[in-house]
N, C-alpha and C. Protein backbone atom coordinates (compact mmCIF):
# COMPACT_ATOMS: atom_id res chain seq x y z
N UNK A 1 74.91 158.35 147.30
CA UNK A 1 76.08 158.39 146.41
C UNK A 1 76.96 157.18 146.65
N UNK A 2 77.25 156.77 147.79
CA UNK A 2 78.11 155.96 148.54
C UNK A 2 77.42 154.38 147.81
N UNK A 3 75.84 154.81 147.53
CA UNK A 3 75.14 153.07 147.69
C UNK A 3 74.98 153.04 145.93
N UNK A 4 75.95 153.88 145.14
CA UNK A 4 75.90 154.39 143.81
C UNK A 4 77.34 153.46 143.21
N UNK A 5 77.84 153.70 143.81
CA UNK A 5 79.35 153.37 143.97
C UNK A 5 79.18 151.84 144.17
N UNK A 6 78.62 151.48 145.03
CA UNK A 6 78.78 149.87 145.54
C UNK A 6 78.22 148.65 144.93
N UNK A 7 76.72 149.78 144.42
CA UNK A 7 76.32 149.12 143.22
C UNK A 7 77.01 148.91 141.42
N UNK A 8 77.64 150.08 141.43
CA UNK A 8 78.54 149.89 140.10
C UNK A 8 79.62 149.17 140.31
N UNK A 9 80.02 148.74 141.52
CA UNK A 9 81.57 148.14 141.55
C UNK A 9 81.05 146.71 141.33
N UNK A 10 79.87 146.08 141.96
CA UNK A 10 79.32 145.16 142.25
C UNK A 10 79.13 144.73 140.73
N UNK A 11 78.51 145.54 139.77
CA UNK A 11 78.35 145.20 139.17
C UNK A 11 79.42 145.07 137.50
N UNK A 12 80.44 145.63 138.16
CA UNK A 12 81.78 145.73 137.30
C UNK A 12 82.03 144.07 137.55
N UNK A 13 82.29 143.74 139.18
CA UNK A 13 82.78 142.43 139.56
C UNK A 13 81.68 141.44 138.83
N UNK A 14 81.10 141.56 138.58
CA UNK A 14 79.76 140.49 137.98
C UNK A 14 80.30 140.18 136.57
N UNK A 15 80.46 141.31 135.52
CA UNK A 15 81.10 141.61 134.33
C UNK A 15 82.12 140.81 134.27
N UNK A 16 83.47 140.93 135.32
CA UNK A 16 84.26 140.69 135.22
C UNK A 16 84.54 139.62 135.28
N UNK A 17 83.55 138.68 136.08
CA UNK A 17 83.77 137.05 136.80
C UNK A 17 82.81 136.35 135.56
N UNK A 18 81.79 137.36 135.05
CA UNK A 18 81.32 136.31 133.69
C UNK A 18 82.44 136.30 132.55
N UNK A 19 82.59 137.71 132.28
CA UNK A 19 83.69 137.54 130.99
C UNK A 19 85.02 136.62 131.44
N UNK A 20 85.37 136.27 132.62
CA UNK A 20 86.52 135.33 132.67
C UNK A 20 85.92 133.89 132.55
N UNK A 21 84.70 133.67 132.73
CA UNK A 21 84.16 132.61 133.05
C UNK A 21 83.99 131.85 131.54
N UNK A 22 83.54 133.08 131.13
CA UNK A 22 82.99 132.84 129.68
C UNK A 22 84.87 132.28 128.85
N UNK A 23 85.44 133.33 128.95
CA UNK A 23 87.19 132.75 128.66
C UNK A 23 87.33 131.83 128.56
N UNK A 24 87.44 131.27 130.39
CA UNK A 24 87.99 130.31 130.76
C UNK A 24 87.27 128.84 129.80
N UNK A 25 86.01 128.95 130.01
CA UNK A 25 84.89 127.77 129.00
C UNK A 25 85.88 127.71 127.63
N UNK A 26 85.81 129.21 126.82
CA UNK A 26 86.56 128.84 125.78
C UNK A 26 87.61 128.47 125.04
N UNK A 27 88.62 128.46 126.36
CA UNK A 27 89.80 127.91 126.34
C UNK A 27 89.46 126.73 126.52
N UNK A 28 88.90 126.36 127.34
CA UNK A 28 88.58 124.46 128.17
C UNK A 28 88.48 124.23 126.86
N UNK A 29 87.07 124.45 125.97
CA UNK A 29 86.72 123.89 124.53
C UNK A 29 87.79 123.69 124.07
N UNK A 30 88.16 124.74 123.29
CA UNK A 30 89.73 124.48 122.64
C UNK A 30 90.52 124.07 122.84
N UNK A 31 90.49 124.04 124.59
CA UNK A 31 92.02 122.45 124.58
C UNK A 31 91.28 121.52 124.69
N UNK A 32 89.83 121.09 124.78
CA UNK A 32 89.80 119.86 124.93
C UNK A 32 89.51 119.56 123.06
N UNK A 33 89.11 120.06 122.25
CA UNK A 33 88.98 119.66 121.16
C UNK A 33 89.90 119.28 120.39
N UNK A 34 91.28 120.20 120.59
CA UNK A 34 92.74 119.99 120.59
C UNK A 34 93.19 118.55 121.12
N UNK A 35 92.81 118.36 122.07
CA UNK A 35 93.52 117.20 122.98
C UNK A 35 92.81 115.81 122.41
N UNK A 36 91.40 116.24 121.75
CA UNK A 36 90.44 114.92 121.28
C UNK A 36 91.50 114.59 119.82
N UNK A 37 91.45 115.59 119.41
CA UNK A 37 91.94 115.74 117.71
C UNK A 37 93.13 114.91 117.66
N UNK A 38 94.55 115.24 118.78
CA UNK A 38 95.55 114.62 119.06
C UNK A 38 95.11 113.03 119.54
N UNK A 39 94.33 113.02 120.66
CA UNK A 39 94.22 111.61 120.57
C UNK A 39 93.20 111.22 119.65
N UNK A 40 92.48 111.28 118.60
CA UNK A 40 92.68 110.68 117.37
C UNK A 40 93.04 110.64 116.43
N UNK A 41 94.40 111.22 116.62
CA UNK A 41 94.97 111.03 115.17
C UNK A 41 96.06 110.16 115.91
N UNK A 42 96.67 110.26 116.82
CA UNK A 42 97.53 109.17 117.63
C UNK A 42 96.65 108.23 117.64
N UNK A 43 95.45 108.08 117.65
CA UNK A 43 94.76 106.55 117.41
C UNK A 43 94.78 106.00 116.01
N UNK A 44 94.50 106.92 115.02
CA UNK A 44 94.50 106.66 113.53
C UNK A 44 95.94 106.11 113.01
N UNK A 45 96.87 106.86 113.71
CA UNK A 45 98.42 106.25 113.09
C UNK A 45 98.65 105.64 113.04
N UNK A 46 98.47 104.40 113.97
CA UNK A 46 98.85 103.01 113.83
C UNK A 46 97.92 102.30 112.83
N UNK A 47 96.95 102.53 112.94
CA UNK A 47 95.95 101.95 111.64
C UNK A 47 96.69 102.26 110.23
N UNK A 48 96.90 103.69 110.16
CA UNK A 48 97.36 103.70 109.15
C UNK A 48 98.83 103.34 109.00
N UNK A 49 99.28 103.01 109.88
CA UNK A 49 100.43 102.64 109.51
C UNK A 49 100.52 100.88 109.23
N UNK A 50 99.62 100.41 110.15
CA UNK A 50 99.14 98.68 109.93
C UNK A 50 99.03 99.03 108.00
N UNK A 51 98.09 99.54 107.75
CA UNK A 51 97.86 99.27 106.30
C UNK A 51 98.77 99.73 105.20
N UNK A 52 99.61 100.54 105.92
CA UNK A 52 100.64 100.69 104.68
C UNK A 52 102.29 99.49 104.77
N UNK A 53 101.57 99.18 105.92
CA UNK A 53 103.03 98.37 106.60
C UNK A 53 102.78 96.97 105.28
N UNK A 54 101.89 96.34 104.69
CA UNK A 54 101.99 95.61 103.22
C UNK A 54 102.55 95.98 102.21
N UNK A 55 102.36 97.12 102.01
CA UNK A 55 102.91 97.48 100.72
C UNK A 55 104.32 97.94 101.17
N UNK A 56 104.65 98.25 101.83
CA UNK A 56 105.95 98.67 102.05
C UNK A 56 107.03 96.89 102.00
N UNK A 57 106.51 95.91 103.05
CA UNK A 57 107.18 94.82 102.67
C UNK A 57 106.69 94.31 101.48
N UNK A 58 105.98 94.44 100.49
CA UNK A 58 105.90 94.04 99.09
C UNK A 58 106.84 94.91 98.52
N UNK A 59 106.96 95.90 98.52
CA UNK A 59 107.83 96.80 97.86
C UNK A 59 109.10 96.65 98.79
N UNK A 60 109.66 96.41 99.56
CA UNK A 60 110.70 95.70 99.92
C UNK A 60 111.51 94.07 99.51
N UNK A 61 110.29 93.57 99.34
CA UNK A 61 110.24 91.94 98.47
C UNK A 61 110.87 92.48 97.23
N UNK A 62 110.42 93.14 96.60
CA UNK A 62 110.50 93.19 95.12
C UNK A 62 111.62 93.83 94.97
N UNK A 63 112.25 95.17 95.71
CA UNK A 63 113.44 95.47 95.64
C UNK A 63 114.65 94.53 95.90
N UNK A 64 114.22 93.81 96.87
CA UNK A 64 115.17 92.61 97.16
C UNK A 64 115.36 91.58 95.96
N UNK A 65 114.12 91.34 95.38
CA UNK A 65 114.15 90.88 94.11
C UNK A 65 115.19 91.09 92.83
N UNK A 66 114.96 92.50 92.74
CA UNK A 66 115.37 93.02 91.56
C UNK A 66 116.60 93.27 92.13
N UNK A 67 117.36 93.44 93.41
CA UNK A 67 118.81 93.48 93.83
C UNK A 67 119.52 91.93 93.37
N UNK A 68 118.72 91.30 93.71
CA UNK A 68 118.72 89.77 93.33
C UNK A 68 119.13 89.50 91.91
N UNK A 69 118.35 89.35 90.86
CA UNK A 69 118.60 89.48 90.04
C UNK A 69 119.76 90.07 89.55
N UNK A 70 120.04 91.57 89.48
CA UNK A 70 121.07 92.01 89.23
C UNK A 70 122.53 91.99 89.61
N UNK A 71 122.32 91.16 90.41
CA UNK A 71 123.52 90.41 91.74
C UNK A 71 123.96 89.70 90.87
N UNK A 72 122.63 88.64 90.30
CA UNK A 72 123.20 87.32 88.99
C UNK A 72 123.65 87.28 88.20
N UNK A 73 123.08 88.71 87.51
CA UNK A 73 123.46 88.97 86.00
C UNK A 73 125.15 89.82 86.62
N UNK A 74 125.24 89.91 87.81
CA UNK A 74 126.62 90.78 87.49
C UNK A 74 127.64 89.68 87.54
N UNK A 75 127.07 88.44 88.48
CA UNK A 75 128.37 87.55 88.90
C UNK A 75 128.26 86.65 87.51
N UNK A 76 126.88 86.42 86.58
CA UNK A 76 127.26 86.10 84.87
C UNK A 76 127.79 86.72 84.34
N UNK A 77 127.94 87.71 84.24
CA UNK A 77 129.30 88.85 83.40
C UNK A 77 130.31 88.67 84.19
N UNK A 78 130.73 88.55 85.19
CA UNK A 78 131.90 88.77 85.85
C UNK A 78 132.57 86.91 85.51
N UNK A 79 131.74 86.53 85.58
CA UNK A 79 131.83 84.58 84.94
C UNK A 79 132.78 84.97 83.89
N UNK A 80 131.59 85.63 83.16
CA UNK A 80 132.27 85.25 81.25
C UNK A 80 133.25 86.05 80.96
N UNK A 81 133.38 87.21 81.84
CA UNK A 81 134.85 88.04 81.42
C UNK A 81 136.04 87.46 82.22
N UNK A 82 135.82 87.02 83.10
CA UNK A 82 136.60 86.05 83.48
C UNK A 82 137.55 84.87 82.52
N UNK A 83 136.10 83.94 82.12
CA UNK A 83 136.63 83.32 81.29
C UNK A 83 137.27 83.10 79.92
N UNK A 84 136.23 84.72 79.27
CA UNK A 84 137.18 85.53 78.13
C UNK A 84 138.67 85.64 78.82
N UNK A 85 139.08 86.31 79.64
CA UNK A 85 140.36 86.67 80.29
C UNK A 85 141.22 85.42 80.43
N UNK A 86 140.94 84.27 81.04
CA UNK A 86 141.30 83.19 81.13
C UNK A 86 141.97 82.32 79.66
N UNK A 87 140.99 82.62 78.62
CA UNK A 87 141.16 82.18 77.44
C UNK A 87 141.93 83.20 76.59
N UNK A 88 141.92 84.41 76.71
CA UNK A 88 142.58 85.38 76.26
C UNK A 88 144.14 84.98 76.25
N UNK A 89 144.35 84.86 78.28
CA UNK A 89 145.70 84.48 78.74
C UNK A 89 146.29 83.30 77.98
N UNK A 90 145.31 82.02 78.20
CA UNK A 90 145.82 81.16 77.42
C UNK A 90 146.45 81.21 75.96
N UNK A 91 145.28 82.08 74.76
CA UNK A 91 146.35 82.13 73.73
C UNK A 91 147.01 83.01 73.89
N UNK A 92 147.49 83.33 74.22
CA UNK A 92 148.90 84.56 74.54
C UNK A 92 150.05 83.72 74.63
N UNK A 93 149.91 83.24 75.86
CA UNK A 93 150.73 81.89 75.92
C UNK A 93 150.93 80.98 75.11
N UNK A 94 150.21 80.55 74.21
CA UNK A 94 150.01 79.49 73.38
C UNK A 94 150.85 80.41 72.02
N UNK A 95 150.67 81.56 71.89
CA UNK A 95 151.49 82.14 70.88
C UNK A 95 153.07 82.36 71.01
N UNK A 96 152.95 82.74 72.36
CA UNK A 96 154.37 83.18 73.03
C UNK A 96 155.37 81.59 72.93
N UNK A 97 154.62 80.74 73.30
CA UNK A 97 155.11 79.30 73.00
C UNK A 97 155.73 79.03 71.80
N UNK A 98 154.36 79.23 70.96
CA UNK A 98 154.95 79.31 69.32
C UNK A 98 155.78 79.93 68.78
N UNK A 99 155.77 81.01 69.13
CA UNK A 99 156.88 82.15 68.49
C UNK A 99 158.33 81.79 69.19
N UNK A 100 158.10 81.04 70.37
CA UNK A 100 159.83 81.09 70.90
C UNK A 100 159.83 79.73 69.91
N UNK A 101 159.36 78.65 69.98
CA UNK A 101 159.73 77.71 69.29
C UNK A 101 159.75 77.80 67.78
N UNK A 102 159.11 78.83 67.10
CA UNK A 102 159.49 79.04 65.75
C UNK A 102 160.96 79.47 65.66
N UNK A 103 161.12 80.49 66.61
CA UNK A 103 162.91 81.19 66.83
C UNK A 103 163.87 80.14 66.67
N UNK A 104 163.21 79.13 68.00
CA UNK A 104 164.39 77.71 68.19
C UNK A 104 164.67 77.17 66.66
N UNK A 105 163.60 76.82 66.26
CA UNK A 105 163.18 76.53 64.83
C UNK A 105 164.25 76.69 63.60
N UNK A 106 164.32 78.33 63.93
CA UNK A 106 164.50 78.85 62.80
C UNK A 106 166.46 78.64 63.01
N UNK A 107 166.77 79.23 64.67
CA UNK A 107 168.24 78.55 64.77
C UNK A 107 168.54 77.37 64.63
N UNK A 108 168.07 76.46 65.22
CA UNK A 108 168.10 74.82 64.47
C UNK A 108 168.25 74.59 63.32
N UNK A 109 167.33 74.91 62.15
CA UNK A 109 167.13 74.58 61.18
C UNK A 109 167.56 75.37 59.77
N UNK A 110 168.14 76.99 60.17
CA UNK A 110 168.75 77.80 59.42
C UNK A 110 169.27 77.24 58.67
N UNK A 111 170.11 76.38 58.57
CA UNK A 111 171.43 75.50 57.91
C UNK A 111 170.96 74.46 57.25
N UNK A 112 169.70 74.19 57.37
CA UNK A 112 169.14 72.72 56.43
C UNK A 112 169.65 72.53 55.41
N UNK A 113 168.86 73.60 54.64
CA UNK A 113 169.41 73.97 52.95
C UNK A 113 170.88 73.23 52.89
N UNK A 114 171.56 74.08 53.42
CA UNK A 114 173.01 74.46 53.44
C UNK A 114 173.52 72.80 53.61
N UNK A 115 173.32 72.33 54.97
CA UNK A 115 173.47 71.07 55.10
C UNK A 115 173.13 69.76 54.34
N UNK A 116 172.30 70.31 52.97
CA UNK A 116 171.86 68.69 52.54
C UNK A 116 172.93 69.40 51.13
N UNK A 117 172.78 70.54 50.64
CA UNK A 117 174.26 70.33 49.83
C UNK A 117 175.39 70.20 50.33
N UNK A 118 175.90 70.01 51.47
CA UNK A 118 176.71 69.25 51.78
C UNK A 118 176.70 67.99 51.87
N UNK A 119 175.78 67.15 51.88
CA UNK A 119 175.39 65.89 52.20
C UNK A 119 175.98 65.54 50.78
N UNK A 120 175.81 65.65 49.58
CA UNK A 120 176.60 65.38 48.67
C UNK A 120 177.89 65.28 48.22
N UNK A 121 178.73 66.57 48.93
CA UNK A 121 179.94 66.29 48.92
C UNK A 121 180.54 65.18 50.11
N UNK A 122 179.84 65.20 51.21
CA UNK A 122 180.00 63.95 52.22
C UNK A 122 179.82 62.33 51.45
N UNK A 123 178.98 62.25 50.76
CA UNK A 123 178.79 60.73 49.42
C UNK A 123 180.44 60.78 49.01
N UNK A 124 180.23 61.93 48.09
CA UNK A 124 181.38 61.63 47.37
C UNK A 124 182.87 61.15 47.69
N UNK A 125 182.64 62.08 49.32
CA UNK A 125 184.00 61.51 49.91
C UNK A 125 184.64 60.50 50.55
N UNK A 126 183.05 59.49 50.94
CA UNK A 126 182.96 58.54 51.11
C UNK A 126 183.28 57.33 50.18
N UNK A 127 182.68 57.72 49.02
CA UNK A 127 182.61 57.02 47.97
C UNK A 127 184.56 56.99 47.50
N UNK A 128 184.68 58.04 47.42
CA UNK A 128 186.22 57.92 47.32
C UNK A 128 186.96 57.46 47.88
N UNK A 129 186.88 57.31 49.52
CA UNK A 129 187.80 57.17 50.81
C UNK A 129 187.37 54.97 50.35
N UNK A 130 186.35 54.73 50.10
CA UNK A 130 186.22 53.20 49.91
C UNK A 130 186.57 52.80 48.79
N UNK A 131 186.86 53.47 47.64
CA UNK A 131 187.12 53.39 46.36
C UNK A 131 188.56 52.72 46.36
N UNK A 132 189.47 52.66 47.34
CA UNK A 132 190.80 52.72 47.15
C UNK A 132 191.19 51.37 48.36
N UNK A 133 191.11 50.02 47.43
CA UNK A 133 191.68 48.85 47.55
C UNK A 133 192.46 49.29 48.93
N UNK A 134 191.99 47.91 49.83
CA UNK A 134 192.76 47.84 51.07
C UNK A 134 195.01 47.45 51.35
N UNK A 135 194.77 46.51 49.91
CA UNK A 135 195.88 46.38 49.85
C UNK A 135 196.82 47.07 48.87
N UNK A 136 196.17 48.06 48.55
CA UNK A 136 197.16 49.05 47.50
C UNK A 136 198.95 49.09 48.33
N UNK A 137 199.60 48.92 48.12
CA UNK A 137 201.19 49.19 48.55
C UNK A 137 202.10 49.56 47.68
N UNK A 138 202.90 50.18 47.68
CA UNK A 138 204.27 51.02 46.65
C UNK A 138 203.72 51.78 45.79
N UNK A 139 204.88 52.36 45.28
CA UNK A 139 204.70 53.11 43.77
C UNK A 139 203.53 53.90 43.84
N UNK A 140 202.92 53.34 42.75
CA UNK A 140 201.38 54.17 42.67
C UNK A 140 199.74 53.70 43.84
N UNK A 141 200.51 52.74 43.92
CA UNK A 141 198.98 51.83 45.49
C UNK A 141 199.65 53.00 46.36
N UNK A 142 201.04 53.03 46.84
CA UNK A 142 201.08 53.38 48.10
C UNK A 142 200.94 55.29 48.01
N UNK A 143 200.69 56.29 46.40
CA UNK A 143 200.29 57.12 46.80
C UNK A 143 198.68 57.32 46.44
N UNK A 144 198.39 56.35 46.24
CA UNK A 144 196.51 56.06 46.47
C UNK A 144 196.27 56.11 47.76
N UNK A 145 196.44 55.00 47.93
CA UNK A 145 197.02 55.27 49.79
C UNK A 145 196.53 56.26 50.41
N UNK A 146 197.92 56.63 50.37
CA UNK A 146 198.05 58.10 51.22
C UNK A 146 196.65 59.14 50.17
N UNK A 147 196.11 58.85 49.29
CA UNK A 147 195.37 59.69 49.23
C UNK A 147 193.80 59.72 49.30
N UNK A 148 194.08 58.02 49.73
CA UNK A 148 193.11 57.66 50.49
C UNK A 148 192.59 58.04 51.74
N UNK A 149 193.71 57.91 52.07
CA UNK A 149 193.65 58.24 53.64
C UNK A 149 193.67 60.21 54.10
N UNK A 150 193.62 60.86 53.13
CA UNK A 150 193.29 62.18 53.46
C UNK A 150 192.06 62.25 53.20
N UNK A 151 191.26 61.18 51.97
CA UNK A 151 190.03 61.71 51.88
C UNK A 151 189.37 61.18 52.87
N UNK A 152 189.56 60.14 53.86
CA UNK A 152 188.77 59.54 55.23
C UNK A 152 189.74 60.57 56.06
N UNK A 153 190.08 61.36 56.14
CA UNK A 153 190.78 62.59 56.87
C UNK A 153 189.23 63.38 56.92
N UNK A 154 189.45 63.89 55.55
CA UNK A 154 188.49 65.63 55.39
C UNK A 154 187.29 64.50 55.65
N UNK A 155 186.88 63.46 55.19
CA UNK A 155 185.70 63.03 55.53
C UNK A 155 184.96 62.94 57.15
N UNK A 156 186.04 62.58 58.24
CA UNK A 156 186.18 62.29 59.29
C UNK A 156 185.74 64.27 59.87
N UNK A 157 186.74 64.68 59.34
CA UNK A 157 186.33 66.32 59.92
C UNK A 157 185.25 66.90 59.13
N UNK A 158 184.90 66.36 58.57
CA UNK A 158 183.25 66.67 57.60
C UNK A 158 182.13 66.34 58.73
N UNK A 159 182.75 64.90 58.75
CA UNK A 159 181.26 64.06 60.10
C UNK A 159 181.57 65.31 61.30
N UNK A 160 182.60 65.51 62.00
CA UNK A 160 182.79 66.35 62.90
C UNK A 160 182.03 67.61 63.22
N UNK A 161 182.15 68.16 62.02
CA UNK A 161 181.30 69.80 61.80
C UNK A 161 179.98 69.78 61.63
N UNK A 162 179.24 68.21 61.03
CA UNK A 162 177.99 67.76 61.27
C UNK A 162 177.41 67.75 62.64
N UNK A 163 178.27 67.05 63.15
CA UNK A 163 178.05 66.55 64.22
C UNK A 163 178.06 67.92 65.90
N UNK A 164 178.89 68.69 65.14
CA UNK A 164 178.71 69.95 65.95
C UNK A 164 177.78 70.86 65.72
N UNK A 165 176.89 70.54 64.61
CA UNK A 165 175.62 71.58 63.95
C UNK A 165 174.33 71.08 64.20
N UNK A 166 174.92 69.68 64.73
CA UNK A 166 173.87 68.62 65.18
C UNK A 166 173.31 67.93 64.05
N UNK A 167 174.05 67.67 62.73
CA UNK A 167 173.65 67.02 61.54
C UNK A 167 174.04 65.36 62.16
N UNK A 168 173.79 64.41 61.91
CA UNK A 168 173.98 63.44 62.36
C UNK A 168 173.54 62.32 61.24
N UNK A 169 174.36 61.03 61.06
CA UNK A 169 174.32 59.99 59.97
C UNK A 169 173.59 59.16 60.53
N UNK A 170 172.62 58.39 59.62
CA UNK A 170 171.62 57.76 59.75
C UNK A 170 172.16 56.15 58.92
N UNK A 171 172.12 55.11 59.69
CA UNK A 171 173.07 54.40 58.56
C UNK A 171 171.99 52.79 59.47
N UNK A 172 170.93 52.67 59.22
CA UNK A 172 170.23 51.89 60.08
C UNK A 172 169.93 50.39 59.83
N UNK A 173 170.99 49.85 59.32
CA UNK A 173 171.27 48.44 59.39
C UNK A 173 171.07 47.21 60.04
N UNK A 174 170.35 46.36 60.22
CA UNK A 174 169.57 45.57 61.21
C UNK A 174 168.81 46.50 62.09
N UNK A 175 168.65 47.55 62.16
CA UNK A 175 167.71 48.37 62.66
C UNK A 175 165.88 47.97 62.20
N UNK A 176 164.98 48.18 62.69
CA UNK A 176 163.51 48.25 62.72
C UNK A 176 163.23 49.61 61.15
N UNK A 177 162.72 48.89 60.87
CA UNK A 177 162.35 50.20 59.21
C UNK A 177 161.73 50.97 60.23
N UNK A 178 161.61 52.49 59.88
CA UNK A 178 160.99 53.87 60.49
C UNK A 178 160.70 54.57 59.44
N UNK A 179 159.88 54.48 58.90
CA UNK A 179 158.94 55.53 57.74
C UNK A 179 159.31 56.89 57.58
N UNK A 180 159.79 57.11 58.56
CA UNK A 180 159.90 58.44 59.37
C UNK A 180 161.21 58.68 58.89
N UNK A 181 162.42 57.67 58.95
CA UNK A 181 163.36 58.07 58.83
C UNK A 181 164.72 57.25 57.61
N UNK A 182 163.40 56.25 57.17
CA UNK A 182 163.82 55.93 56.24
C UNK A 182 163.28 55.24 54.93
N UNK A 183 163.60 55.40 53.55
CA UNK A 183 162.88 54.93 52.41
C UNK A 183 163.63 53.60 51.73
N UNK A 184 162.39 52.77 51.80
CA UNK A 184 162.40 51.15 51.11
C UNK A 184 162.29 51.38 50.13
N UNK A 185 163.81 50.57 49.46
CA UNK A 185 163.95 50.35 47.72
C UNK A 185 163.44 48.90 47.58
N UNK A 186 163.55 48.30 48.31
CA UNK A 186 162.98 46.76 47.75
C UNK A 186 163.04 46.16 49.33
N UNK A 187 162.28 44.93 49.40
CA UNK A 187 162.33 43.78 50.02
C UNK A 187 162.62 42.92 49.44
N UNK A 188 163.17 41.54 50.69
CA UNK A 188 163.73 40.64 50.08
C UNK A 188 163.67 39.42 51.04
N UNK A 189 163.73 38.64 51.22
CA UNK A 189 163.86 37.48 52.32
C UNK A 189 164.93 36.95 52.43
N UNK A 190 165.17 37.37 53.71
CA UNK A 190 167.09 37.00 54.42
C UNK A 190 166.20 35.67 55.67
N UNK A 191 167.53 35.28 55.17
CA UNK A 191 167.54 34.26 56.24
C UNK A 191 168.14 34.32 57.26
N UNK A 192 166.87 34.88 58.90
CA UNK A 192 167.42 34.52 59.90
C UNK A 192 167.33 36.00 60.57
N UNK A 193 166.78 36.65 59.32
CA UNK A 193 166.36 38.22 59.37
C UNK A 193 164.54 38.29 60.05
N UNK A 194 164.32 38.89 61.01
CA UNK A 194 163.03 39.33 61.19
C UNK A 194 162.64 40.15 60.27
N UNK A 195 161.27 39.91 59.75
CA UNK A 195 160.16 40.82 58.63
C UNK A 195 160.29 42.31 59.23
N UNK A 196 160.71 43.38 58.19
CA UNK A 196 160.60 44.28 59.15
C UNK A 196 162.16 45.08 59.19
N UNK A 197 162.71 44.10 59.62
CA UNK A 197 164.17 44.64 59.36
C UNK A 197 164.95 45.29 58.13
N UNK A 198 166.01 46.29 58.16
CA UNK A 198 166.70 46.63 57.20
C UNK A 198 167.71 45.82 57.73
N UNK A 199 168.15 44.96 56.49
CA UNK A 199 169.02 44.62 55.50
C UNK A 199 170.26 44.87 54.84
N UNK A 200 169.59 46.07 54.06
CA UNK A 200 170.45 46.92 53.06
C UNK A 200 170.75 48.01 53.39
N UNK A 201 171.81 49.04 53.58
CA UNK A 201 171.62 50.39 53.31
C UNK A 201 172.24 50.68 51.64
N UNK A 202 171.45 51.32 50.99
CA UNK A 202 172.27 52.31 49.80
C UNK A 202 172.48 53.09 49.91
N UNK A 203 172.12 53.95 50.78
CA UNK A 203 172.51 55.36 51.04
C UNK A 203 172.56 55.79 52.11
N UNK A 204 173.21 56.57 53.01
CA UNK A 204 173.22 56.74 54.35
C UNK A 204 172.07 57.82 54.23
N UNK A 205 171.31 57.78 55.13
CA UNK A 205 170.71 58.97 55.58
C UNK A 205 170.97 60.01 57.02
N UNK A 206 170.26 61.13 56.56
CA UNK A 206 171.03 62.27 58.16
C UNK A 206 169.65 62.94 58.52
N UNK A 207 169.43 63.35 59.81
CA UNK A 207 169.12 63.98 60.29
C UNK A 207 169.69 65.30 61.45
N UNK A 208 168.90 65.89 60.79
CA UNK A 208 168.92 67.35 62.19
C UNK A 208 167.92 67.66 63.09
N UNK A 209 169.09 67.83 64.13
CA UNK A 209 168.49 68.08 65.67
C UNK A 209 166.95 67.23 65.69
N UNK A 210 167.02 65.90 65.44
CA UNK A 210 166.02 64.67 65.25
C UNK A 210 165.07 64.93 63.78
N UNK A 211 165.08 66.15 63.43
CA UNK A 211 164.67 66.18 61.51
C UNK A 211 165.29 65.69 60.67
N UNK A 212 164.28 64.88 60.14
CA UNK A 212 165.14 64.21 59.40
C UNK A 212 165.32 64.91 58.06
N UNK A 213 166.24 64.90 57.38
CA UNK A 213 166.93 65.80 56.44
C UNK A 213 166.87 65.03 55.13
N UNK A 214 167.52 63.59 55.26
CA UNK A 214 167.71 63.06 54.12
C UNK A 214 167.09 61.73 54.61
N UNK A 215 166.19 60.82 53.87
CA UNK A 215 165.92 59.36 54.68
C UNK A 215 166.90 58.38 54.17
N UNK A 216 167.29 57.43 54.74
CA UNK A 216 168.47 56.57 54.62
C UNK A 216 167.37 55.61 53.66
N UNK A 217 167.98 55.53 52.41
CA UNK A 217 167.51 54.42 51.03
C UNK A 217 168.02 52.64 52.06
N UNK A 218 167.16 52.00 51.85
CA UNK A 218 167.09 50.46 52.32
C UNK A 218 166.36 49.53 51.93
N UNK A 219 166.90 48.16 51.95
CA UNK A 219 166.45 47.06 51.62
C UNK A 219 165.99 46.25 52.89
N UNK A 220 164.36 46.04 52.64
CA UNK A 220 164.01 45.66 54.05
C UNK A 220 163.86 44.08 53.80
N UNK A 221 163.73 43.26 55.02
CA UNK A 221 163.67 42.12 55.05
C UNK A 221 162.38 41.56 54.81
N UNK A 222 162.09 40.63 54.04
CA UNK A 222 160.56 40.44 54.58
C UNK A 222 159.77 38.89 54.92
């Protein structure tokens, strides 16, 4: 019974040391097939990573590219709105210019009209104030005279109120002819006169605030 026993234990332990044995093998397999698998695919990675490592800097090139590009085209728009803006500013300015100087314009020159029908009654009073003989005396000379001498009065405060509106007499006598500011009734040859020169005045002429208003009538030298 005893040699019953020693033989079944014996042979339990036999069982027991193969089935671990047998285990143990199939674990070994499996980690070593595991451990092969890992080191080749840790061998494969770098390969595959060598071969994708081209296309990745091509496709890095080309993004850099096309950043490129669009870099250009932004700093060309940013150019031309610029220079739209630039030119924009300018006529703004260029209007703002105009419009104050039309204003100046229009205060300056409000009174033109106004001022050249006066320019007529200024002739006349002229024409009157010289009309009246230097040596008029007594009786009826001496109230010519005196009524002479009021019309070179109002004439004198006529030039005055011109002259404060900025109307101004143009009376250009041995002066250089100026097209500009004055109109030739005839030439003539003076002796001792440069070609060129006025001569004559027939008519005074005026200007405002340097416009000329009326051109002074003259006889130029030639």
């Amino acid at each position: 019974m005893a040699s019953l026993k020693v033989y079944s234990i014996g042979r339990l332990a036999r069982y027991v040391t193969d089935s671990t044995l047998r285990n143990l093998r199939t674990n070994f397999y499996r980690e070593s097939v595991r451990c092969y698998s890992a080191e080749e695919k840790a061998a494969e990675e770098p390969e595959k990573q060598t071969k994708q490592l081209p296309n990745t800097v091509e496709e890095c090139h080309k993004h850099i590219e096309s950043l490129s590009t669009d870099l250009n085209t932004l700093k060309d728009q940013a150019k031309d709105y610029e220079d739209k803006y630039k030119r924009a500013l300018a006529d703004c300015e260029n209007v703002r210019r105009r419009m104050m100087k039309q204003v100046e314009d229009a205060k300056s020159f409000a009174i033109q009209s106004f001022c050249k029908d006066l320019l007529d009654v200024a002739d006349t009073l002229s024409a009157a104030a010289e009309s009246v003989p230097e040596g008029a005396e007594g009786g009826a000379g001496a109230a010519l005279r005196s009524l002479a001498d009021g019309v070179k009065l109002t004439r004198a405060q006529l030039s005055q109120v011109f002259a404060r509106h900025g109307l101004v007499a143009v009376s250009p006598l041995k002066e250089k002819f100026d097209p500009n500011l004055h109109e030739a009734l005839f030439q003539q040859e003076v002796e001792g006169a440069e070609p060129g020169t006025v001569v004559t005045v027939s008519k005074v002429g005026y200007k405002l605030h340097e416009r000329c208003v009326r051109p002074a009538l003259v006889g130029v030298a030639k």
